[in-house]
N, C-alpha and C. Protein backbone atom coordinates (compact mmCIF):
# COMPACT_ATOMS: atom_id res chain seq x y z
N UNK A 1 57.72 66.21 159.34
CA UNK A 1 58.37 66.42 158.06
C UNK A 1 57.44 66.03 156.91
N UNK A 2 57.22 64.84 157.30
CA UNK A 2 55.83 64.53 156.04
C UNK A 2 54.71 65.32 156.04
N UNK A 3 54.30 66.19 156.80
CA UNK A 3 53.17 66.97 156.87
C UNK A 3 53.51 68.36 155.85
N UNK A 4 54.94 68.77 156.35
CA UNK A 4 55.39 69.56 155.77
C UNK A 4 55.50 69.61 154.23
N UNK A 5 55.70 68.37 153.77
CA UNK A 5 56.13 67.84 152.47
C UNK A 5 55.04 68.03 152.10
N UNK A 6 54.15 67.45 152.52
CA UNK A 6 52.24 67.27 152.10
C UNK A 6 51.78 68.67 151.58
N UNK A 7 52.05 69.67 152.61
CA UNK A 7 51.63 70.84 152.70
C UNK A 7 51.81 71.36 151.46
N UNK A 8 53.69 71.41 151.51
CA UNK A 8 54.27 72.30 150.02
C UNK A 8 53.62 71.72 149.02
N UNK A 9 53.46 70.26 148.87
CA UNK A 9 53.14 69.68 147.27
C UNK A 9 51.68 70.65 147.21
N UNK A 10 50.67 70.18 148.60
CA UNK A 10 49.22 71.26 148.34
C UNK A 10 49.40 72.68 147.77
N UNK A 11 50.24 73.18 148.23
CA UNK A 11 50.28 74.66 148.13
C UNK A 11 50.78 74.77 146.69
N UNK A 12 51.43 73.74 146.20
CA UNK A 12 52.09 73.67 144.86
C UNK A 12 50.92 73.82 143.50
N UNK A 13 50.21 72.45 144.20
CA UNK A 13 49.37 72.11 143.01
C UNK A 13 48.16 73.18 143.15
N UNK A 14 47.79 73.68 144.33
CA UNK A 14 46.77 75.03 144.50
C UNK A 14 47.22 76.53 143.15
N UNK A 15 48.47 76.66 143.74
CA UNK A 15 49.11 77.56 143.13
C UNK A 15 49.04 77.64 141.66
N UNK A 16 49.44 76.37 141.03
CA UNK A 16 49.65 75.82 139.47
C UNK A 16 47.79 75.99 139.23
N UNK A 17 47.05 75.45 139.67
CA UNK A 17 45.68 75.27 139.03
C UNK A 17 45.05 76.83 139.30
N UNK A 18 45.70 77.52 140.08
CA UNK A 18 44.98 79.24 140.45
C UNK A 18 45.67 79.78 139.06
N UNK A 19 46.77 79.64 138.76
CA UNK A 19 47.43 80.46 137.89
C UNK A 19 46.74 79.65 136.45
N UNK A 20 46.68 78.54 136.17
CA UNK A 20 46.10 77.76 135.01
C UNK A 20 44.82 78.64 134.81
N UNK A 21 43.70 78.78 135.85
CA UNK A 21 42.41 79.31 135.99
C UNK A 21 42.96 80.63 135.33
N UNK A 22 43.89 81.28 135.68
CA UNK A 22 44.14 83.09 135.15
C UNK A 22 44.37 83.11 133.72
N UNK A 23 45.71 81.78 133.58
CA UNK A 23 45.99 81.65 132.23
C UNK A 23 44.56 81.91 131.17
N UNK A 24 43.89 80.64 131.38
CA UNK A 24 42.81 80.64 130.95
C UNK A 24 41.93 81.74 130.83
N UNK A 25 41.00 82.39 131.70
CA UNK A 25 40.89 83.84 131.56
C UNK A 25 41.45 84.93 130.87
N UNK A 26 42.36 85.06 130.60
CA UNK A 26 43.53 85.80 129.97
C UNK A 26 43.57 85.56 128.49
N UNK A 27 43.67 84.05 128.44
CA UNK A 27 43.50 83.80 127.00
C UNK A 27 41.75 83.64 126.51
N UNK A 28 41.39 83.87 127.52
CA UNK A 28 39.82 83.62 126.61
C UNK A 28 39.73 85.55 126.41
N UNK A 29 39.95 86.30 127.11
CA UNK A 29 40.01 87.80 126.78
C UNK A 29 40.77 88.32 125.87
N UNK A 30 42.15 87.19 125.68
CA UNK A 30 42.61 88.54 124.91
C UNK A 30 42.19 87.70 123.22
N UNK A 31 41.25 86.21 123.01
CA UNK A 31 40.97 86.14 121.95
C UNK A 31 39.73 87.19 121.81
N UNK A 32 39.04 87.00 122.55
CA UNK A 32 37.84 88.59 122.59
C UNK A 32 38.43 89.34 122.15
N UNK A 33 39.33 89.93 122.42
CA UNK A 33 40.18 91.14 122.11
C UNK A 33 40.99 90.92 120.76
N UNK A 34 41.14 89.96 120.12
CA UNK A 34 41.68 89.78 118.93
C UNK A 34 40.66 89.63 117.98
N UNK A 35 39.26 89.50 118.31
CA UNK A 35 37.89 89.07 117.29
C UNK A 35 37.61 90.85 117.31
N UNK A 36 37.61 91.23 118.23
CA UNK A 36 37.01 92.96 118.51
C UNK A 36 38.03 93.61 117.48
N UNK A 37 39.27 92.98 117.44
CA UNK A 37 40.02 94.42 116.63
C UNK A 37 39.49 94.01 114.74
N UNK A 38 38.91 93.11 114.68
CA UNK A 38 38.37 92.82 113.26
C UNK A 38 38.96 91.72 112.57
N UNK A 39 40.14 91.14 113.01
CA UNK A 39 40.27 89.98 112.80
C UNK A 39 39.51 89.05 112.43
N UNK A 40 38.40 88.96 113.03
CA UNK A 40 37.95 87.46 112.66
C UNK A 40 36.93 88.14 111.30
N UNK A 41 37.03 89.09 110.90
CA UNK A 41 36.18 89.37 109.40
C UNK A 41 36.78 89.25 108.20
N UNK A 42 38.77 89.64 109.21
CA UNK A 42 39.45 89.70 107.97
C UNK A 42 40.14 87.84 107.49
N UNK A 43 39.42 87.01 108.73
CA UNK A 43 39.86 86.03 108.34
C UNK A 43 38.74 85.21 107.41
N UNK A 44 37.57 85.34 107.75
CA UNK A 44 36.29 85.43 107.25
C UNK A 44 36.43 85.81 105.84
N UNK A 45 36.76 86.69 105.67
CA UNK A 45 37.35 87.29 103.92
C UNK A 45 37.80 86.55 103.18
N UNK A 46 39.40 86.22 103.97
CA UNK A 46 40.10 85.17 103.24
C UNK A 46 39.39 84.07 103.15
N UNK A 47 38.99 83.52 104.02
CA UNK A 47 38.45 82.05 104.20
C UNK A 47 37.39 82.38 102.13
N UNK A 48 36.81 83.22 102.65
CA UNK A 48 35.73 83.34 101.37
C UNK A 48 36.54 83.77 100.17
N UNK A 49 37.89 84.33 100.26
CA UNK A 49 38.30 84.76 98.82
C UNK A 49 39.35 83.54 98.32
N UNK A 50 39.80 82.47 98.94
CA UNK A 50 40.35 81.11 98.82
C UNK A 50 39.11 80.41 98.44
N UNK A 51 38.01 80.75 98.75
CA UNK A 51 36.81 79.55 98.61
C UNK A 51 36.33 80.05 96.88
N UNK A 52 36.92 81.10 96.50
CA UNK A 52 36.43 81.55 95.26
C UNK A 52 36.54 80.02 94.11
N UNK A 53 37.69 78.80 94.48
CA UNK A 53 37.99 78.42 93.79
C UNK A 53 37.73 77.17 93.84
N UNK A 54 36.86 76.92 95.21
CA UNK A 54 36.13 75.97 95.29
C UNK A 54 34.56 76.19 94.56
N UNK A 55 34.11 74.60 93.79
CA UNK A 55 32.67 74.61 93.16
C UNK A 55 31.35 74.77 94.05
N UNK A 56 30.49 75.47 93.65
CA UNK A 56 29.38 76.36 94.39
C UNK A 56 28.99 74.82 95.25
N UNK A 57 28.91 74.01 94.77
CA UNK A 57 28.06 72.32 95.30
C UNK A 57 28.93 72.13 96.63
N UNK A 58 30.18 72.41 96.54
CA UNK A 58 31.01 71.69 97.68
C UNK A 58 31.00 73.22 98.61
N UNK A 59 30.76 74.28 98.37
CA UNK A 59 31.71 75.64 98.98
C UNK A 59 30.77 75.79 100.23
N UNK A 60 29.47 75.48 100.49
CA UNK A 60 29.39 75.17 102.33
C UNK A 60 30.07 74.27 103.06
N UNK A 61 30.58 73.17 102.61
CA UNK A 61 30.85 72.32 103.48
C UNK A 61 32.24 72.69 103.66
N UNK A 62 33.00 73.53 102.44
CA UNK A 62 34.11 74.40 102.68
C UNK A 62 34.37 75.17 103.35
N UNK A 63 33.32 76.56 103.44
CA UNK A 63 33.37 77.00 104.53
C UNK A 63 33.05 76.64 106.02
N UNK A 64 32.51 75.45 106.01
CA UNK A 64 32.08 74.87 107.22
C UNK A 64 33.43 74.19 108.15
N UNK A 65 34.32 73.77 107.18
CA UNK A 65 34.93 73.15 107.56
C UNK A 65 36.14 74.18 107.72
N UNK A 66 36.75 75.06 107.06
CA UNK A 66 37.46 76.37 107.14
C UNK A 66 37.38 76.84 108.16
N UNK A 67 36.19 77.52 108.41
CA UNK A 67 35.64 77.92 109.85
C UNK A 67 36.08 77.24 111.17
N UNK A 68 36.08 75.99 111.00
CA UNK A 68 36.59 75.62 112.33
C UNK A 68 38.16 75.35 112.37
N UNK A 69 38.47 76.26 111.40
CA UNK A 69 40.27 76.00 111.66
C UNK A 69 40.60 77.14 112.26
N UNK A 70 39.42 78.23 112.77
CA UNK A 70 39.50 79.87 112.97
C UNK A 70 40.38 79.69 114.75
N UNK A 71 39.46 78.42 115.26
CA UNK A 71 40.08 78.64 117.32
C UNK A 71 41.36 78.26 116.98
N UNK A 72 42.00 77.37 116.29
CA UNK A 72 43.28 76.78 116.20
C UNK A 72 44.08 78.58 116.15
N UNK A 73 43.60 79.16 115.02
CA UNK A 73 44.48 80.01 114.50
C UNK A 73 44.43 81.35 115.57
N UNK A 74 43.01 81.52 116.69
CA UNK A 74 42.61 82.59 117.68
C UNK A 74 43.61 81.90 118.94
N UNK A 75 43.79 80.86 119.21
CA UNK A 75 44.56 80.20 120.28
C UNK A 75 46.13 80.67 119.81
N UNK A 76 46.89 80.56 118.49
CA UNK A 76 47.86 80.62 118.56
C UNK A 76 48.36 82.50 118.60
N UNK A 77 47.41 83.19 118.26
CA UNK A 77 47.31 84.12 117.77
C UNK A 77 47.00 84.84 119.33
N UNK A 78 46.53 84.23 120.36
CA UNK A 78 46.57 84.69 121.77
C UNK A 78 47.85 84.52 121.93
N UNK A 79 48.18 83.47 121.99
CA UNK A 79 49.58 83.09 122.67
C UNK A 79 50.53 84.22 122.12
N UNK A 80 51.05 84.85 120.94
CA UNK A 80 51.69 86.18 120.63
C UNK A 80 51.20 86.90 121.38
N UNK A 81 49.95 87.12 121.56
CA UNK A 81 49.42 88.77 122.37
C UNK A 81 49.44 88.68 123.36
N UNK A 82 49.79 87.27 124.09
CA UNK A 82 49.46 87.41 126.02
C UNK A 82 51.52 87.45 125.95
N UNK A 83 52.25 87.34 125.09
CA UNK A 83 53.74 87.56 125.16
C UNK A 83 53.69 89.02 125.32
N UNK A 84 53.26 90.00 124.49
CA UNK A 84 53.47 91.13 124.43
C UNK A 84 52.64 91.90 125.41
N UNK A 85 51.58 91.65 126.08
CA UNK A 85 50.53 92.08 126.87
C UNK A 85 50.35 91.60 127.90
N UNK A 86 50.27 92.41 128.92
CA UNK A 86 49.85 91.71 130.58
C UNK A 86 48.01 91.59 130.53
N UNK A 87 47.10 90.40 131.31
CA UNK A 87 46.17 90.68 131.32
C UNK A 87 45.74 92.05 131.33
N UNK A 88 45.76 92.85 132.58
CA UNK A 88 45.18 94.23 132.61
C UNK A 88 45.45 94.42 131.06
N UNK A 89 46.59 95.01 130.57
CA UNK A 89 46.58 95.60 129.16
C UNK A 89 45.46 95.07 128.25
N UNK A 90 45.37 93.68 128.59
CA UNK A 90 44.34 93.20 127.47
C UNK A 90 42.53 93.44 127.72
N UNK A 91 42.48 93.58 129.38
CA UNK A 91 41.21 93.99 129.69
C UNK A 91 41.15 95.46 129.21
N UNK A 92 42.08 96.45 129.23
CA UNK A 92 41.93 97.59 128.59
C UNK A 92 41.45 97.68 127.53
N UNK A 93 42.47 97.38 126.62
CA UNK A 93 41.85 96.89 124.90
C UNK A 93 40.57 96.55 125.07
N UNK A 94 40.12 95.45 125.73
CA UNK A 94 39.03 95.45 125.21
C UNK A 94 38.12 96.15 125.52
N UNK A 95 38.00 96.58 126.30
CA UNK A 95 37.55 97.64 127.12
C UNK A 95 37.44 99.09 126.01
N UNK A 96 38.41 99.78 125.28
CA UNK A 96 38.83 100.81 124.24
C UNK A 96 37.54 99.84 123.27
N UNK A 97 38.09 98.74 122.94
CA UNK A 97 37.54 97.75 121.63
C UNK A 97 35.79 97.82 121.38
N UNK A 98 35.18 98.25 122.76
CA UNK A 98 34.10 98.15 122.77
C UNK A 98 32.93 99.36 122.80
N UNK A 99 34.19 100.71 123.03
CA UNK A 99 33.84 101.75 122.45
C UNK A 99 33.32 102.57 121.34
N UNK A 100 32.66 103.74 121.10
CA UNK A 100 32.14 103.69 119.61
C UNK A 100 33.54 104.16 118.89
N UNK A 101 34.48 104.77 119.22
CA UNK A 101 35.58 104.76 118.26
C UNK A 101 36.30 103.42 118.64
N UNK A 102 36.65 102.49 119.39
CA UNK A 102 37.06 101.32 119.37
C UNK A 102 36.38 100.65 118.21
N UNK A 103 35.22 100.66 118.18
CA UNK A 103 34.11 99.94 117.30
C UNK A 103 34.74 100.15 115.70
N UNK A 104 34.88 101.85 115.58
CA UNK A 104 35.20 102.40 114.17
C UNK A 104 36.63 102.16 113.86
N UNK A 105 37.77 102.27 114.46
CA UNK A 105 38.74 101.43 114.39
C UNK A 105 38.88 100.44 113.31
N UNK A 106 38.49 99.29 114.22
CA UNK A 106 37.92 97.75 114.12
C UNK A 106 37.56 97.70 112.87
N UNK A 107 36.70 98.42 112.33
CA UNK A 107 35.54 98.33 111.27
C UNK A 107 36.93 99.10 109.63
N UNK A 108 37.76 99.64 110.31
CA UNK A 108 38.67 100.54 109.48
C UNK A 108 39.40 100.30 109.04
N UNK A 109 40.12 98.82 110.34
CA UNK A 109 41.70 98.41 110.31
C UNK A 109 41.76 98.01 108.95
N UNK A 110 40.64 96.82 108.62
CA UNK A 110 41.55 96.55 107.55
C UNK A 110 42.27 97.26 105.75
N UNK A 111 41.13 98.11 105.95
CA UNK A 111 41.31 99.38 104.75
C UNK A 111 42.59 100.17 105.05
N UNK A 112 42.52 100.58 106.08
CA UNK A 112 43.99 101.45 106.17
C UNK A 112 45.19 100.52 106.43
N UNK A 113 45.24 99.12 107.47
CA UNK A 113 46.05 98.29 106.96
C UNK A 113 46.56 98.37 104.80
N UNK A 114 45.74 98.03 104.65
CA UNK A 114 45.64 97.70 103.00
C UNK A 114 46.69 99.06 102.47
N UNK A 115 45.72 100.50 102.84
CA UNK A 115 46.17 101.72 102.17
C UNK A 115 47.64 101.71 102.88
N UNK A 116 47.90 100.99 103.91
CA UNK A 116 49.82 101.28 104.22
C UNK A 116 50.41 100.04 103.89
N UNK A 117 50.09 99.51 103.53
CA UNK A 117 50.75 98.33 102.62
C UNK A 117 51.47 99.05 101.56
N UNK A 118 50.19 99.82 100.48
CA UNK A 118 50.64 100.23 99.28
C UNK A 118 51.36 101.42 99.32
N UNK A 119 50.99 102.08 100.48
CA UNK A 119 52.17 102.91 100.89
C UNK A 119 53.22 102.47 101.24
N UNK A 120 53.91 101.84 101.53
CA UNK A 120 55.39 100.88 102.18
C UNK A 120 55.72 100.68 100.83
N UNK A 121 54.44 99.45 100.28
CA UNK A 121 55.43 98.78 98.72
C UNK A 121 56.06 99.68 97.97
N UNK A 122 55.24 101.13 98.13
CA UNK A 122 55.73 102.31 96.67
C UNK A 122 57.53 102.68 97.51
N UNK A 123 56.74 103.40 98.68
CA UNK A 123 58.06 103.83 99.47
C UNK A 123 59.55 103.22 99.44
N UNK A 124 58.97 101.59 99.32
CA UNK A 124 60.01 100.90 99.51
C UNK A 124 60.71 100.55 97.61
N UNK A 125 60.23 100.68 97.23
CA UNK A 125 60.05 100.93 95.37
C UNK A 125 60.94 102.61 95.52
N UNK A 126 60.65 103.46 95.59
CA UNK A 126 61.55 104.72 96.12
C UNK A 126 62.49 104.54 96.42
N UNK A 127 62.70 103.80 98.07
CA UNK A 127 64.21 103.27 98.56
C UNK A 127 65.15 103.07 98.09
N UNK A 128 64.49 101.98 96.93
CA UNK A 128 65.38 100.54 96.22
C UNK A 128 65.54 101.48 94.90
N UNK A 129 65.26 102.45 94.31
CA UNK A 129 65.77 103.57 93.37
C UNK A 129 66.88 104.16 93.81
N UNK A 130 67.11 104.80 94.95
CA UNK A 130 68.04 105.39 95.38
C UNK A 130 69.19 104.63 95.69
N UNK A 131 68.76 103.12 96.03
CA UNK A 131 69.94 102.57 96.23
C UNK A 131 70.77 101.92 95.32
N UNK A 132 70.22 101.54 94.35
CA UNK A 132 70.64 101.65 92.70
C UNK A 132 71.25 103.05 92.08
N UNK A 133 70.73 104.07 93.15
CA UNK A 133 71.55 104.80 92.32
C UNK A 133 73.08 105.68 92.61
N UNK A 134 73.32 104.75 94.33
CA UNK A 134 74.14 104.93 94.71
C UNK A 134 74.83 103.63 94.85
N UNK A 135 74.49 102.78 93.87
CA UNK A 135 75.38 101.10 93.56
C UNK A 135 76.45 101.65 93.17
C-alpha cells in the first residue's frame, strides 16, 4: 500500500513539473508571438511619448527603468493569449508572424489599428445621431 501511495505522489509530482515545463514553453512562445505582432514597438512608442515629459538629464534612466516594466506587462499579456489559444495555435502564429507578409502585418498593425479607431469614433458619432433622433 505504501509503495502504491509512493508511486501515485511520483507520478503526481512528474506529471505537475512535465506540464509546468509545457506551461513554460507556451508562455515563452506565445510572448514571442506577442513581440512579432508589433507590440513591443507599440509599447516602445508609448514608453517614449509619456517620456516626452520627462527632462532630457533624467529621460535615460527613464527609459531604462520603463523598459523593464515591458516582461511584467509581456507575462500578463501571455496569460490572456494562452486563455484564448492552445499552444499549437500559438506555434502557428508565430510561425505566419515570421513570414514576409506576417512581417508586413506586424509593421502595419499599428496604423490601421489607429485608422479603425477613427473609423469606430466617427461611426459611433453617426450612431449616437440617429439615436437622438429617435429620443
Amino acid at each position: 500500500m505504501k509503495k502504491t501511495l509512493l508511486f501515485c505522489a511520483f507520478i503526481c509530482l512528474l506529471s505537475f513539473t512535465v506540464q509546468a515545463q509545457d506551461n513554460s514553453e507556451f508562455k515563452k512562445e506565445t510572448i514571442e508571438f506577442i513581440k512579432l505582432t508589433g507590440s513591443g514597438s507599440a509599447f516602445e512608442s508609448a514608453i517614449d511619448q509619456i517620456g516626452m515629459m520627462v527632462s532630457e538629464t533624467n529621460k535615460g534612466e527613464y527609459v531604462k527603468e520603463a523598459s523593464k516594466t515591458l516582461d511584467a506587462v509581456y507575462e500578463k499579456l501571455a496569460e490572456v493569449y494562452m486563455q484564448e489559444f492552445t499552444h499549437e495555435e500559438i506555434k502557428e502564429l508565430v510561425m505566419f508572424y515570421n513570414t514576409t507578409l506576417g512581417k508586413k502585418l506586424a509593421e502595419k498593425q499599428l496604423t490601421l489599428t489607429q485608422k479603425a479607431m477613427m473609423i469606430g469614433q466617427n461611426w459611433g458619432m453617426e450612431v449616437q445621431a440617429l439615436a437622438q433622433k429617435y429620443n
